[in-house]
C-alpha atoms as a PDB file:
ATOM      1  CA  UNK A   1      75.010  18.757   1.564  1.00  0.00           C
ATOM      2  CA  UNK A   2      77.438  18.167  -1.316  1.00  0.00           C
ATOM      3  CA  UNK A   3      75.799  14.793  -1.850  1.00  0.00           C
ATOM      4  CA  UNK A   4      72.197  16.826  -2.026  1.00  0.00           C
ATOM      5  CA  UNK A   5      73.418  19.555  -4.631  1.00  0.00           C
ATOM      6  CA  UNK A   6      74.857  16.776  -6.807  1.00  0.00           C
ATOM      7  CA  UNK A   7      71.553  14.931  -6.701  1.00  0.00           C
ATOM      8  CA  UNK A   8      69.425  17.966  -7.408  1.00  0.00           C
ATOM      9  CA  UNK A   9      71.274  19.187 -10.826  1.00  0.00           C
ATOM     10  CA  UNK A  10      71.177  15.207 -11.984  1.00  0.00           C
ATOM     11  CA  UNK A  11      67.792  15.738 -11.191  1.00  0.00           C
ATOM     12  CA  UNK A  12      67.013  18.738 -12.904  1.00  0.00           C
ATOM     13  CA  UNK A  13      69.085  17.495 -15.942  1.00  0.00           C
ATOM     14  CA  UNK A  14      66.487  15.032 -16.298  1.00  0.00           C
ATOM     15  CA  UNK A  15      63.853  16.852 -16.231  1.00  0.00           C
ATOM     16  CA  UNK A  16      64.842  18.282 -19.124  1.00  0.00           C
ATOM     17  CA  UNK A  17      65.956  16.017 -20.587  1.00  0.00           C
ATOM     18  CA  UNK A  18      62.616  14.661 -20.396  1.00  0.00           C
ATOM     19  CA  UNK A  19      61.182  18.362 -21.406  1.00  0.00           C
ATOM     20  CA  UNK A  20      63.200  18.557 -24.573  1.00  0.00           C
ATOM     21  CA  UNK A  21      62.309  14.854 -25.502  1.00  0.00           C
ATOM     22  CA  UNK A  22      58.734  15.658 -25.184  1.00  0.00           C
ATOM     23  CA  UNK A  23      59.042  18.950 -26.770  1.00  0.00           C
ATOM     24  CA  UNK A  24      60.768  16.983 -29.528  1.00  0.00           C
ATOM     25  CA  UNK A  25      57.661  14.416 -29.789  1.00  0.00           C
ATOM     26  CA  UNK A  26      55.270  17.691 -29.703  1.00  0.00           C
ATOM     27  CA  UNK A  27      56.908  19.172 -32.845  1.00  0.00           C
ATOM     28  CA  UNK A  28      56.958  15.774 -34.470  1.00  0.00           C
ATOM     29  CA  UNK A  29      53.243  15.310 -34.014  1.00  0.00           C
ATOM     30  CA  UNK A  30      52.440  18.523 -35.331  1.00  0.00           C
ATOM     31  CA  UNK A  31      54.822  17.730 -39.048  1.00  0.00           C
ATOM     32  CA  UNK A  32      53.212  14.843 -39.404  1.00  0.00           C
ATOM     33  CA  UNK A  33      50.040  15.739 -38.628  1.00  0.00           C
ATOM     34  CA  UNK A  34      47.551  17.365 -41.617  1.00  0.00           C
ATOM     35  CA  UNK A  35      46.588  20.727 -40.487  1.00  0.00           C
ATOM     36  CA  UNK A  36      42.878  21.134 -39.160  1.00  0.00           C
ATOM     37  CA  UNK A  37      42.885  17.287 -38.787  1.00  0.00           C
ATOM     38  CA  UNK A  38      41.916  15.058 -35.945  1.00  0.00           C
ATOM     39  CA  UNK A  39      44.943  13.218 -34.949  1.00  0.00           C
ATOM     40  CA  UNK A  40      45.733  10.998 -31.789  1.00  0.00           C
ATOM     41  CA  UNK A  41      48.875   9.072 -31.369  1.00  0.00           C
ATOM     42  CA  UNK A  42      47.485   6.381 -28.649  1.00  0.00           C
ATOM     43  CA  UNK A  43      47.799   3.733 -31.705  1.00  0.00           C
ATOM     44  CA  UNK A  44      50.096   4.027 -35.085  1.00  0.00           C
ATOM     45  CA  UNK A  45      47.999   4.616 -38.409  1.00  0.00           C
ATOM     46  CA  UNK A  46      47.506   0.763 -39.496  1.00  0.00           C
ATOM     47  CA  UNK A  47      45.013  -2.516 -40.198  1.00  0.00           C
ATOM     48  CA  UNK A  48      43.120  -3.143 -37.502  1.00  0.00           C
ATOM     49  CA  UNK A  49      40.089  -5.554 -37.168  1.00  0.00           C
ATOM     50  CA  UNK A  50      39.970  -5.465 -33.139  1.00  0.00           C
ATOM     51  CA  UNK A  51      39.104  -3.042 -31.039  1.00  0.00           C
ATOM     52  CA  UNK A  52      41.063   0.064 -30.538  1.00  0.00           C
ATOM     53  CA  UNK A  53      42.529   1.851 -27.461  1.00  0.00           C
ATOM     54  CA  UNK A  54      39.931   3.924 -25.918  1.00  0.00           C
ATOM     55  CA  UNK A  55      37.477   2.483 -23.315  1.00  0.00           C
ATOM     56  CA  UNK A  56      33.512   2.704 -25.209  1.00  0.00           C
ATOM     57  CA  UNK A  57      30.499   4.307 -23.416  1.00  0.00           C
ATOM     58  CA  UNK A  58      26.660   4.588 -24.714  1.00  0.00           C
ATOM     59  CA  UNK A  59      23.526   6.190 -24.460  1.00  0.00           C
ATOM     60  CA  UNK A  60      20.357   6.206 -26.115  1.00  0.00           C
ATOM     61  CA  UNK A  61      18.520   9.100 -28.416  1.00  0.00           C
ATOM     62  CA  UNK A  62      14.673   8.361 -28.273  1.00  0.00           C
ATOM     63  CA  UNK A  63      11.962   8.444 -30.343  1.00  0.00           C
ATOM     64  CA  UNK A  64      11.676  12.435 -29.402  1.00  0.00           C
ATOM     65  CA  UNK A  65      15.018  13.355 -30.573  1.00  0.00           C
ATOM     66  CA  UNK A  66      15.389  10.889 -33.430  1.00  0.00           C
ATOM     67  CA  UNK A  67      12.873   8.949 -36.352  1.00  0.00           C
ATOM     68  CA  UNK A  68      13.127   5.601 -34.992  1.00  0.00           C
ATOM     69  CA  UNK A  69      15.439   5.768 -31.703  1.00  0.00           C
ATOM     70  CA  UNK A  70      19.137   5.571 -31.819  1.00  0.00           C
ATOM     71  CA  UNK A  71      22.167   4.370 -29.796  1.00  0.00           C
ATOM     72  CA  UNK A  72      25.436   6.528 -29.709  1.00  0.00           C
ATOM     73  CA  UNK A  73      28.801   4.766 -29.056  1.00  0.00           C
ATOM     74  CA  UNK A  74      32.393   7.079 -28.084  1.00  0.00           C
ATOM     75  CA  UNK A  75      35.155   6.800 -26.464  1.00  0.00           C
ATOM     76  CA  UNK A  76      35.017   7.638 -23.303  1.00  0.00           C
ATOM     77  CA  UNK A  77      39.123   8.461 -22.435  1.00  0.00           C
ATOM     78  CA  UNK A  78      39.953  10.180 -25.935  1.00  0.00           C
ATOM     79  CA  UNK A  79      40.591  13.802 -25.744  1.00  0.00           C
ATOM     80  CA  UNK A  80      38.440  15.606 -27.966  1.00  0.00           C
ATOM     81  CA  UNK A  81      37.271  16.580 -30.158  1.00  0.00           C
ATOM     82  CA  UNK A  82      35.286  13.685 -32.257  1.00  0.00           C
ATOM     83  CA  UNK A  83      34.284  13.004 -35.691  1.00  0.00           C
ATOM     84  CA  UNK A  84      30.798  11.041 -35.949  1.00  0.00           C
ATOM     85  CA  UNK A  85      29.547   8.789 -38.511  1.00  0.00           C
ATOM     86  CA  UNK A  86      26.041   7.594 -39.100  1.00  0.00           C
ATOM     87  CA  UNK A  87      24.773   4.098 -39.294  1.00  0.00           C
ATOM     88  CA  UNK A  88      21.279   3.646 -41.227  1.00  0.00           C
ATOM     89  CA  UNK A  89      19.993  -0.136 -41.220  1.00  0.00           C
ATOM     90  CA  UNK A  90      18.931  -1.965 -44.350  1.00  0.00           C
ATOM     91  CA  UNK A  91      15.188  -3.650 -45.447  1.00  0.00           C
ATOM     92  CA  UNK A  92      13.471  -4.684 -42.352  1.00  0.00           C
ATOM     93  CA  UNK A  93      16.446  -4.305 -40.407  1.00  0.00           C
ATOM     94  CA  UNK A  94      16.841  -2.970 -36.742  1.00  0.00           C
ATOM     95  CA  UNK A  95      19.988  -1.788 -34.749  1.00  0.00           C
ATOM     96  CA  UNK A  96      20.865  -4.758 -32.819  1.00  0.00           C
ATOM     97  CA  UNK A  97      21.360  -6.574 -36.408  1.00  0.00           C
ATOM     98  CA  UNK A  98      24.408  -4.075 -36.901  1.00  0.00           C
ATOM     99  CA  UNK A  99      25.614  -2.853 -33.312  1.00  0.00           C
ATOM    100  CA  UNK A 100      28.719  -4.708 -33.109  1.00  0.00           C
ATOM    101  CA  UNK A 101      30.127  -1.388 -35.896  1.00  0.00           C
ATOM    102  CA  UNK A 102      29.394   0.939 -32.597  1.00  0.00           C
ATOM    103  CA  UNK A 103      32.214  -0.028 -29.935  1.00  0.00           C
ATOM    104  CA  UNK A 104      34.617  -1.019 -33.334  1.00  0.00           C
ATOM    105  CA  UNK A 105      34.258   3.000 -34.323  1.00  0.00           C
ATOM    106  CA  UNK A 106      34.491   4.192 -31.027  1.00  0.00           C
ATOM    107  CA  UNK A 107      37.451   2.214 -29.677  1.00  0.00           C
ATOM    108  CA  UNK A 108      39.605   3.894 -32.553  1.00  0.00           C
ATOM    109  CA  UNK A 109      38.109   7.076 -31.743  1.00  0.00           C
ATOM    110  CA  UNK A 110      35.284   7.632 -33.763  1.00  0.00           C
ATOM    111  CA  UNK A 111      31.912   8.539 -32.409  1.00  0.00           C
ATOM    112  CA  UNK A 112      28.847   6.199 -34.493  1.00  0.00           C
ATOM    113  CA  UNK A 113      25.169   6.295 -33.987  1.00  0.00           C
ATOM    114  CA  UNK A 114      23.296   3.123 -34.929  1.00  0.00           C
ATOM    115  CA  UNK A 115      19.663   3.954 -35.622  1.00  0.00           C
ATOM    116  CA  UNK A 116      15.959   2.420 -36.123  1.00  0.00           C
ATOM    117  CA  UNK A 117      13.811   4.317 -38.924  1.00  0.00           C
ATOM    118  CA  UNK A 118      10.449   4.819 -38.186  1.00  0.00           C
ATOM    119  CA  UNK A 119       8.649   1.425 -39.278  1.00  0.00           C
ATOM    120  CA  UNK A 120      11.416  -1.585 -40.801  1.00  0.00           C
ATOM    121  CA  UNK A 121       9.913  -1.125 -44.249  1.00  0.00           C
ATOM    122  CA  UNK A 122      10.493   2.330 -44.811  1.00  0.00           C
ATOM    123  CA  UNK A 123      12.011   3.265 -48.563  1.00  0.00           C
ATOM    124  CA  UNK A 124      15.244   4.198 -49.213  1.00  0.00           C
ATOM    125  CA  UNK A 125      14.150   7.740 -49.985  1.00  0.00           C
ATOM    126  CA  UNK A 126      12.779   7.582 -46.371  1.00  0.00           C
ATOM    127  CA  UNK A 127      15.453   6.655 -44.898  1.00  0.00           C
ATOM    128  CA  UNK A 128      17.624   9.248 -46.681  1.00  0.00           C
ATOM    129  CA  UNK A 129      15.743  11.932 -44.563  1.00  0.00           C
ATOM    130  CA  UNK A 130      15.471   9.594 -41.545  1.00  0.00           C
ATOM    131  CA  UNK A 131      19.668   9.811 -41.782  1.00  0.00           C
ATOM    132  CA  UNK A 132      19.891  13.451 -42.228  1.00  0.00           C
ATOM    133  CA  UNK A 133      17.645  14.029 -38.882  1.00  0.00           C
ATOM    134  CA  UNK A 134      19.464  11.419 -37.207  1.00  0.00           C
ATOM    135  CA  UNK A 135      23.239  13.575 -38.438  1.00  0.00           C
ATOM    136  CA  UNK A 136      21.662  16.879 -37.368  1.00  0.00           C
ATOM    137  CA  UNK A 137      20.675  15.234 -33.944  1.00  0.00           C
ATOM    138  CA  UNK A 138      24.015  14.118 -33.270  1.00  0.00           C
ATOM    139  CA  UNK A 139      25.420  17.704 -34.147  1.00  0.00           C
ATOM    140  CA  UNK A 140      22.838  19.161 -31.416  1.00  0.00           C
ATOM    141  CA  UNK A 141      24.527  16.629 -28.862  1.00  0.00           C
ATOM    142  CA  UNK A 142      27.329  18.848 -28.884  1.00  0.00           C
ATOM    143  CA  UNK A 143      25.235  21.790 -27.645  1.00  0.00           C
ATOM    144  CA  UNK A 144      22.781  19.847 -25.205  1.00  0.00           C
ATOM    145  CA  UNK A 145      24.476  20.601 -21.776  1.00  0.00           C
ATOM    146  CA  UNK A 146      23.100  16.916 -20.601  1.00  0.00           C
ATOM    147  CA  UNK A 147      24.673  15.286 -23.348  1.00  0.00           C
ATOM    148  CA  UNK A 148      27.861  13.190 -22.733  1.00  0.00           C
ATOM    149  CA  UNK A 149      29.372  14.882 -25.917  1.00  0.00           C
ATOM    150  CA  UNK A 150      28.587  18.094 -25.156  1.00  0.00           C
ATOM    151  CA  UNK A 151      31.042  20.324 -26.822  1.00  0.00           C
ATOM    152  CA  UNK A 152      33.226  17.089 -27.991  1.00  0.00           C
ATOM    153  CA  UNK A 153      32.197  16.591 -31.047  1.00  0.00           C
ATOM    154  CA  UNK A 154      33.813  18.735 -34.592  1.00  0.00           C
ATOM    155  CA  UNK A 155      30.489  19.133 -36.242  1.00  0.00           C
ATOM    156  CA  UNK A 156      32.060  20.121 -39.402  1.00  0.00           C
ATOM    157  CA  UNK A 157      33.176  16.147 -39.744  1.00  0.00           C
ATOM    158  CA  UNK A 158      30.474  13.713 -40.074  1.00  0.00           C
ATOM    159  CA  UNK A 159      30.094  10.452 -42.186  1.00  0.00           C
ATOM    160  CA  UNK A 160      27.473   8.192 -43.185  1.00  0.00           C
ATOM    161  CA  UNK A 161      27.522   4.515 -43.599  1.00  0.00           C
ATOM    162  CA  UNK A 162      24.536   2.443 -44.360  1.00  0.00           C
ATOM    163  CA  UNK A 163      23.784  -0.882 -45.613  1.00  0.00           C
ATOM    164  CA  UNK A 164      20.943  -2.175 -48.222  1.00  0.00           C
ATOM    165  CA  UNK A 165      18.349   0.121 -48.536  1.00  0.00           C
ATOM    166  CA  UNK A 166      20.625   2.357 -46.031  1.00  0.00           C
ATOM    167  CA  UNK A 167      23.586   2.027 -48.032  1.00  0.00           C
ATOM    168  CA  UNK A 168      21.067   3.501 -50.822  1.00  0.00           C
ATOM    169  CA  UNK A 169      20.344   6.501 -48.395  1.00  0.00           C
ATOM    170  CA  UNK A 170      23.885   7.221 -47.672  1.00  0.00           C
ATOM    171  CA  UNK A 171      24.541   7.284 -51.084  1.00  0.00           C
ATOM    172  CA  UNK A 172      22.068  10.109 -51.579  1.00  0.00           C
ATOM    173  CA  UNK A 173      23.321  11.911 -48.347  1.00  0.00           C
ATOM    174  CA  UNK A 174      26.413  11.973 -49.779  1.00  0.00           C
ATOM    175  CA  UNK A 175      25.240  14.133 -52.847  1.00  0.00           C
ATOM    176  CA  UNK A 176      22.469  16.241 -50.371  1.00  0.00           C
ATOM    177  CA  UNK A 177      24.223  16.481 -47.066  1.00  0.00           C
ATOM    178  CA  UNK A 178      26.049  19.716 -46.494  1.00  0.00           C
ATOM    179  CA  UNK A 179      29.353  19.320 -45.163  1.00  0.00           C
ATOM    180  CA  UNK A 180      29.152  15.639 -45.042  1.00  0.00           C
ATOM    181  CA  UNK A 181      33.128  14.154 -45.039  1.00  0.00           C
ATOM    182  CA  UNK A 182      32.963  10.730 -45.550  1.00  0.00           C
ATOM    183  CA  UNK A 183      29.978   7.969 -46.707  1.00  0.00           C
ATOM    184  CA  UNK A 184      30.422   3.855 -46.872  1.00  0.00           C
ATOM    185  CA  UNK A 185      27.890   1.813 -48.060  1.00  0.00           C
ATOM    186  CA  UNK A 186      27.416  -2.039 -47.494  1.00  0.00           C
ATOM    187  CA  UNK A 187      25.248  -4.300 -50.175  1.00  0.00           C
ATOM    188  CA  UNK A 188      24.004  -0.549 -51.104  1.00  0.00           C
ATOM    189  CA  UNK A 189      20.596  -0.766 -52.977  1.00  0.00           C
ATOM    190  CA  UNK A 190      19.096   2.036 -55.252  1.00  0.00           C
ATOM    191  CA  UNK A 191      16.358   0.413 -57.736  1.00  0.00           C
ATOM    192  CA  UNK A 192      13.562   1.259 -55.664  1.00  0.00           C
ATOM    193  CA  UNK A 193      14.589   5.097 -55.262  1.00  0.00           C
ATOM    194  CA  UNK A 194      13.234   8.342 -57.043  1.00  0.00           C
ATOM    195  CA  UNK A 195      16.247  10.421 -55.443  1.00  0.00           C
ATOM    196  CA  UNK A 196      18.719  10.499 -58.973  1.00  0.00           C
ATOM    197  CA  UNK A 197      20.978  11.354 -56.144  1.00  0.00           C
ATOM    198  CA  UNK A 198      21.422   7.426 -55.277  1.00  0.00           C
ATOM    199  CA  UNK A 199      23.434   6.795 -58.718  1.00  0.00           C
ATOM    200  CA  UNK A 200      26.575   8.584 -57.298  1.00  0.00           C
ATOM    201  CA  UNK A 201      26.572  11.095 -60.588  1.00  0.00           C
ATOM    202  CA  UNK A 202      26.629  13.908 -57.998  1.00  0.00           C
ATOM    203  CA  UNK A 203      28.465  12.522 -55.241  1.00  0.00           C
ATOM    204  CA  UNK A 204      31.549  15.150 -54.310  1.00  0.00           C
ATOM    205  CA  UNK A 205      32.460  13.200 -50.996  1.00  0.00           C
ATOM    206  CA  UNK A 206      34.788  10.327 -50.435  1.00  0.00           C
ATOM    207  CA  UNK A 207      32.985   7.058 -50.617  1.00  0.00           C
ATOM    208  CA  UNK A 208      33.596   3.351 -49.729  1.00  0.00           C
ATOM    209  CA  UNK A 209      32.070   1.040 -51.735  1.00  0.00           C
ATOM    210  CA  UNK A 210      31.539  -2.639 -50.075  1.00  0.00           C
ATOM    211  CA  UNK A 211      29.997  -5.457 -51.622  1.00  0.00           C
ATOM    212  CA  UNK A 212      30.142  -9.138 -51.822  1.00  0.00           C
ATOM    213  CA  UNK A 213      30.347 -11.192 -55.029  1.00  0.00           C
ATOM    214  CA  UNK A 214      27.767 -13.807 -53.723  1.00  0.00           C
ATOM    215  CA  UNK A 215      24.802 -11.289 -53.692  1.00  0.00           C
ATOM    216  CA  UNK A 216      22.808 -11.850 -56.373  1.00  0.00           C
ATOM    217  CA  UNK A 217      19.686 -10.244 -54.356  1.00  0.00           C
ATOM    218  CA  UNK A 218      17.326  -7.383 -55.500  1.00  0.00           C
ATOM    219  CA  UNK A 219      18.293  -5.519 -51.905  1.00  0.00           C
ATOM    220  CA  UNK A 220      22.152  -5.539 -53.330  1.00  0.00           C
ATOM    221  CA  UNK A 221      23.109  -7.410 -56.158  1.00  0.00           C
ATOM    222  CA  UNK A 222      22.641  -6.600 -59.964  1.00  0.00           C
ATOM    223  CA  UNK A 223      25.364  -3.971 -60.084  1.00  0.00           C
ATOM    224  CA  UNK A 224      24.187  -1.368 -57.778  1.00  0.00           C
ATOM    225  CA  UNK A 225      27.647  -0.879 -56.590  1.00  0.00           C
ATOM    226  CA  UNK A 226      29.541  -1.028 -59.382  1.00  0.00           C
ATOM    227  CA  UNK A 227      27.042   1.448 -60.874  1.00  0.00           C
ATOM    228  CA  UNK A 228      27.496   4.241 -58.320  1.00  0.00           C
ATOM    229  CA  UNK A 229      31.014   3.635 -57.466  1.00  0.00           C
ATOM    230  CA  UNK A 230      31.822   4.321 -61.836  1.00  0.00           C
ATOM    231  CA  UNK A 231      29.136   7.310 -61.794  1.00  0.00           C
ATOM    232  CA  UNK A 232      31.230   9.030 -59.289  1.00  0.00           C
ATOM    233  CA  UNK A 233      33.254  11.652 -61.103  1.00  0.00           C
ATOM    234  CA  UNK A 234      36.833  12.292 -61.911  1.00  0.00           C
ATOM    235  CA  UNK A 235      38.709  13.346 -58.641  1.00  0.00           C
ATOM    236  CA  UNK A 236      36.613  12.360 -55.756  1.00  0.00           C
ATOM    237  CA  UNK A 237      37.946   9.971 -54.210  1.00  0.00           C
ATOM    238  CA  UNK A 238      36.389   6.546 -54.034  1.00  0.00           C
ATOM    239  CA  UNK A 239      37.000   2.961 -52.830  1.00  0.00           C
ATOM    240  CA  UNK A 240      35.368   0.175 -54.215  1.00  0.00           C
ATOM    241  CA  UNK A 241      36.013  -3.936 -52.975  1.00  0.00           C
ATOM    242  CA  UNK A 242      33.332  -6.674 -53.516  1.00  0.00           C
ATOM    243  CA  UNK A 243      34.266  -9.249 -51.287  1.00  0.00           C
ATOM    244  CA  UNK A 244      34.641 -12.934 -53.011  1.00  0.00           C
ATOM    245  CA  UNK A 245      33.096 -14.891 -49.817  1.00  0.00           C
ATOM    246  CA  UNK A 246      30.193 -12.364 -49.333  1.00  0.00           C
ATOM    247  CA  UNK A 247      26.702 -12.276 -49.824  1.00  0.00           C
ATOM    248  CA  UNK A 248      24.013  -9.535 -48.884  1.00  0.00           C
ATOM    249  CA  UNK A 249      24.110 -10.388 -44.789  1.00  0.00           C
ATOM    250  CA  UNK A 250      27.676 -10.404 -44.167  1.00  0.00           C
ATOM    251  CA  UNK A 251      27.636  -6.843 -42.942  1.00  0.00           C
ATOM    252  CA  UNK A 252      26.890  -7.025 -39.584  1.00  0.00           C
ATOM    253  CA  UNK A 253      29.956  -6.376 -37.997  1.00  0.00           C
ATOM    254  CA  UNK A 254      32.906  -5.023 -39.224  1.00  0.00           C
ATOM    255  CA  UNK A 255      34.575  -8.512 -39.349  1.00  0.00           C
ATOM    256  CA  UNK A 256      31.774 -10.270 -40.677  1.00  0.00           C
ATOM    257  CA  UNK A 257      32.576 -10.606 -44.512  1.00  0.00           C
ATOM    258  CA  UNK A 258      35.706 -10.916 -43.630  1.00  0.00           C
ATOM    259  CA  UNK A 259      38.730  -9.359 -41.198  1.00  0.00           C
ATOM    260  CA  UNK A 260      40.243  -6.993 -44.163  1.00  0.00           C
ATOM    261  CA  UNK A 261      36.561  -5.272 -44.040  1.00  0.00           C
ATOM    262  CA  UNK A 262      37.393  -3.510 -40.634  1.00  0.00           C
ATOM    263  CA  UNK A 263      40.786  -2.284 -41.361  1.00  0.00           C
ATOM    264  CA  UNK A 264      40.192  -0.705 -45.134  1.00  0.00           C
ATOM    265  CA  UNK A 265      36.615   1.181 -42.908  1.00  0.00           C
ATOM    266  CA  UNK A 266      38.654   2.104 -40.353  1.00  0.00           C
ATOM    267  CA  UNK A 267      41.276   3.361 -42.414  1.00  0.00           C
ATOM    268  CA  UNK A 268      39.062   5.194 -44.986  1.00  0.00           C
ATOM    269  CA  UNK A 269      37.028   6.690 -42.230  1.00  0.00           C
ATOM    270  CA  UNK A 270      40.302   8.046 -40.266  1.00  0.00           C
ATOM    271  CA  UNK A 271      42.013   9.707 -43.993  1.00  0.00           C
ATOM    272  CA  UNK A 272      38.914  11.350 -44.932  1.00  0.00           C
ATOM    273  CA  UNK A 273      36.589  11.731 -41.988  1.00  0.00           C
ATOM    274  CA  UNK A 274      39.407  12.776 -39.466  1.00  0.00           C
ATOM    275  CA  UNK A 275      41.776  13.871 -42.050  1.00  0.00           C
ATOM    276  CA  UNK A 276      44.149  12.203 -41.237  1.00  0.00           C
ATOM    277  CA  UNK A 277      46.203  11.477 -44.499  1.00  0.00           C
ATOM    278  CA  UNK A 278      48.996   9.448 -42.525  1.00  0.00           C
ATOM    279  CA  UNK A 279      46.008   6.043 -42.694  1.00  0.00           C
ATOM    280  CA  UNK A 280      45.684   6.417 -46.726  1.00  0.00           C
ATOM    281  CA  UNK A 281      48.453   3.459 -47.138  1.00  0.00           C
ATOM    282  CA  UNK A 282      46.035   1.000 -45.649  1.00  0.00           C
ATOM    283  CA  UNK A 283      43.248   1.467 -47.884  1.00  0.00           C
ATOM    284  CA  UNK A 284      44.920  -1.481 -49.889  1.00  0.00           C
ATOM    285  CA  UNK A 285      43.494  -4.241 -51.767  1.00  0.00           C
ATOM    286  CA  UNK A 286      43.470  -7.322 -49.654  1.00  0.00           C
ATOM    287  CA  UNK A 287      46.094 -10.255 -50.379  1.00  0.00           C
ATOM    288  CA  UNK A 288      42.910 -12.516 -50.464  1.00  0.00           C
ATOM    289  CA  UNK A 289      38.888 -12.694 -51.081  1.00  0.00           C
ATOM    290  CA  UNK A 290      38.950 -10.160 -53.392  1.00  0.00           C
ATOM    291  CA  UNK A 291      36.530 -10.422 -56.729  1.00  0.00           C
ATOM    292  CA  UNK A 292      37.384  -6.430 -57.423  1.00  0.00           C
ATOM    293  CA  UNK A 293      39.005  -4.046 -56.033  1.00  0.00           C
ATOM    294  CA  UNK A 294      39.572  -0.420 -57.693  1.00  0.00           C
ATOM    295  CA  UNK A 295      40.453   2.911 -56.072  1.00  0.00           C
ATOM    296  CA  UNK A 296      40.128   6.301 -57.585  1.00  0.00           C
ATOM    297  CA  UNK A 297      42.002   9.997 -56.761  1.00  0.00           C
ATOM    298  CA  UNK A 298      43.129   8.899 -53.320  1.00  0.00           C
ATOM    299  CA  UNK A 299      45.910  10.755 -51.591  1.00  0.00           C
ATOM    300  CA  UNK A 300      49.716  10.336 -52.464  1.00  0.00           C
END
């Protein structure tokens, strides 16, 4: 019986033990973490260019519930809630040409929807309301009861990312988009729009700027980039690298320009989509492949 008793209190000592250790962890979490932010601690804030953590699901949006069709990518074992982000294709492009950004978002925790617009030669003003259709279908997935996001998803923190002509819609979503968090474009193209919005004079979200110094093309070259990223005003915060190695179809995955690509999105997308502030030290300018780099009001 003795032998019992003494096992029980070294038992109960380590439970908590263990209780004070975790509520320790609990109060750390919540110091570190910004308030109203989305914050997980499966994986440290970081550079990543692989896949993240979480275990990636799909399902398909038709042609009834979106433009052109879309494909929605989240994790499947991360406790919710979930930003989203919006992925609009360039000139003649389809999803499969860009899918491999899906599963990279949604293994770190962030929910992206690839889609088609209605025909492949669309404008970029078309596709700028193709995107916002596509971001208010993805907020009605969290109030469709058949939906595998249903109730999952903080609709108050979307993104948009697009590349060519759908880097030129983003950048008008992110001047006409209410409540929009975060926008990236890749190769963006705005010399065929009527939207003044593309020219990033009245752009008030953070934006990533990606480019590569080999495209000389109409679809991305001629200073598109540079133009919007230097029309965005004073104090929003903005990102701008044009890769050395790139041209106008190294986009198609988040390593495909090069492995620093994924870990500056990822990190931008986690500061200012999810708010979490503790990623802002890895928006950093790559040791290498970099033909300009310049940053703008980010957080301390």
């Amino acid at each position: 019986m003795k032998r019992k008793t003494i096992f029980s209190r070294l038992s109960f000592a380590a439970l908590g033990l263990f209780a004070v250790a975790t509520i320790a962890l609990d109060a750390k979490a919540a110091t570190t973490c910004p308030a109203g932010a989305i914050c997980r601690y499966e994986e440290a804030p970081g550079s990543y260019s692989g896949n993240g953590p979480y275990t990636v699901r799909s399902y398909t949006l038709s042609r009834l519930q979106t433009p052109g069709g879309a494909t929605v990518y989240y994790p499947s074992n991360a406790r919710p809630p979930f930003s989203g982000v919006v992925f609009t294709p360039p000139y003649t492009g389809i999803q499969s040409m860009f899918a491999a950004w899906g599963p990279f978002f949604a293994s770190h925790g962030i929910v992206m929807v690839t889609m088609d617009t209605n025909t492949t030669l669309d404008t970029v003003d078309q596709r700028a309301s193709q995107q916002k259709q596509v971001l208010d279908a993805l907020k009605r997935e969290n109030t469709r009861s058949a939906s595998a996001l249903y109730g999952k998803l903080n609709t108050a923190r979307l993104g948009a990312v697009g590349w060519s002509m759908g880097g030129g819609a983003t950048w008008i979503n992110s001047a006409e988009y209410a409540g929009l968090k975060s926008a990236m474009s890749l190769a963006g193209h705005n010399l065929t729009t009527v939207d003044i919005d593309s020219r990033g004079g009245n752009t008030r979200i953070p934006t990533l700027i990606l480019n590569g110094a080999l495209d000389l093309t109409y679809l991305g070259g001629l200073g598109q980039s540079d133009g919007v990223y230097n029309n965005i005003r004073s104090g929003v915060p903005k990102v701008f690298y044009e890769v050395s190695s790139a041209g106008h179809f190294a986009w198609g995955s988040p390593t495909s320009a090069n492995r620093a690509v994924a870990g500056i999105a990822l990190a931008f997308h986690k500061t200012f989509l999810d708010g979490d502030t503790r990623w802002v030290s890895y928006i950093k300018r790559p040791s290498s492949d970099v033909s300009k780099w310049a940053t703008a009001s980010l957080p301390q």
